[in-house]
Protein backbone atom coordinates (compact mmCIF):
# COMPACT_ATOMS: atom_id res chain seq x y z
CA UNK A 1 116.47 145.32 94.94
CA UNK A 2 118.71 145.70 91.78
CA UNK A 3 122.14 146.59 92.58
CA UNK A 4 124.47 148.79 91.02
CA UNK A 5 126.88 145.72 90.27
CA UNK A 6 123.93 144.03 89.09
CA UNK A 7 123.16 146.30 86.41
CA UNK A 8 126.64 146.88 84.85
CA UNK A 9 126.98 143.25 84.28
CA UNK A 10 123.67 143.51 82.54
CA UNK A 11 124.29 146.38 80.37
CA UNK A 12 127.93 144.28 79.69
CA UNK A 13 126.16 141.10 79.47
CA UNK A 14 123.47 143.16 76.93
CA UNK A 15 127.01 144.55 74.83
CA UNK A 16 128.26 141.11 74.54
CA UNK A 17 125.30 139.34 73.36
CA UNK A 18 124.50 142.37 70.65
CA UNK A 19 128.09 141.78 69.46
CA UNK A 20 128.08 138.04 69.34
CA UNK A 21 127.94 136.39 65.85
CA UNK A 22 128.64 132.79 66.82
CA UNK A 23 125.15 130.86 67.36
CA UNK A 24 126.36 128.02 69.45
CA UNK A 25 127.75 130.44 72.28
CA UNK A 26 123.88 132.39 72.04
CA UNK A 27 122.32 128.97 72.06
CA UNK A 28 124.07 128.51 75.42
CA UNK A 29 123.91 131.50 76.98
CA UNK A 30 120.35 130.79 76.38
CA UNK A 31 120.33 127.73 77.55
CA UNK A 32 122.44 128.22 80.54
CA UNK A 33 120.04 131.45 81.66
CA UNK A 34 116.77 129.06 81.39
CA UNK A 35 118.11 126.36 83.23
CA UNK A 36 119.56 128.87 85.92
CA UNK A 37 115.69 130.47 86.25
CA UNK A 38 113.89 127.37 86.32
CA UNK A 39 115.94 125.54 89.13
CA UNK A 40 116.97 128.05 91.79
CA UNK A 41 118.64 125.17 93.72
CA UNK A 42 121.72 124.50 90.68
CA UNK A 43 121.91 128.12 90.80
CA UNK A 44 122.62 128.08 94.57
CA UNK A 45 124.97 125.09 94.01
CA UNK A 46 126.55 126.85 91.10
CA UNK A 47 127.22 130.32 92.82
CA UNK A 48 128.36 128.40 96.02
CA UNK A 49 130.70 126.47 94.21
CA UNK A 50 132.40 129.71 92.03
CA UNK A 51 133.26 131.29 95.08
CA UNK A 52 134.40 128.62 96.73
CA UNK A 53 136.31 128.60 93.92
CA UNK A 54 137.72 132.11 94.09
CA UNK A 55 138.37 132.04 98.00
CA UNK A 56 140.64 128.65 96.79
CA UNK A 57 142.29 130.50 94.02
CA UNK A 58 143.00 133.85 96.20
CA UNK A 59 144.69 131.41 99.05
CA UNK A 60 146.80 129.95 96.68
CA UNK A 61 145.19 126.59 96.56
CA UNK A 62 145.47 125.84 92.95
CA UNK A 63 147.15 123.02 91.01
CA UNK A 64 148.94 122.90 87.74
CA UNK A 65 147.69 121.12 84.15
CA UNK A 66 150.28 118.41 85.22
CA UNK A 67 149.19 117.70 88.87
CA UNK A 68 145.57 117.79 87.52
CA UNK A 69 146.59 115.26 84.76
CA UNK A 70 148.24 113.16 87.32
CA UNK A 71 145.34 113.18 89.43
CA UNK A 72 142.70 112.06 86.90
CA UNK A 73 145.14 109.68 85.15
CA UNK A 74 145.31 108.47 88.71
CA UNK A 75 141.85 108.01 88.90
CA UNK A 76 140.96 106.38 85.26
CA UNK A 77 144.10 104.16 85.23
């Protein structure tokens, strides 16, 4: 069952594709929409993961560019 959500970010996601001029980001939307319908499992990973990432971001649990850079300098030093 199609929800109500589901189809305004369709007719949205529709807009912004018709209005899109640049190839590379319609090569990978395109790309990104196969790859999402053949291998339900990333998708599940992928969706898991964003709202992970929101629940992180709405309980403050974020870091700035610096602390990341520090981190991964950290890491590759």
């Amino acid at each position: 069952m199609i929800t109500m959500q589901a189809i305004d970010i369709k007719t949205e996601l529709r807009t912004l594709i018709e209005n899109e001029t640049d190839n590379s980001i319609l090569e990978a939307i395109k790309t990104l929409l196969q790859k999402s319908s053949l291998n339900p499992v990333l998708k599940e990973k992928l969706t898991s993961r964003a709202l992970k990432s929101e629940k992180d971001i709405a309980a403050g649990r974020v870091m700035s560019r610096e602390e990341l850079e520090q981190k991964l300098n950290g890491r590759f030093a």
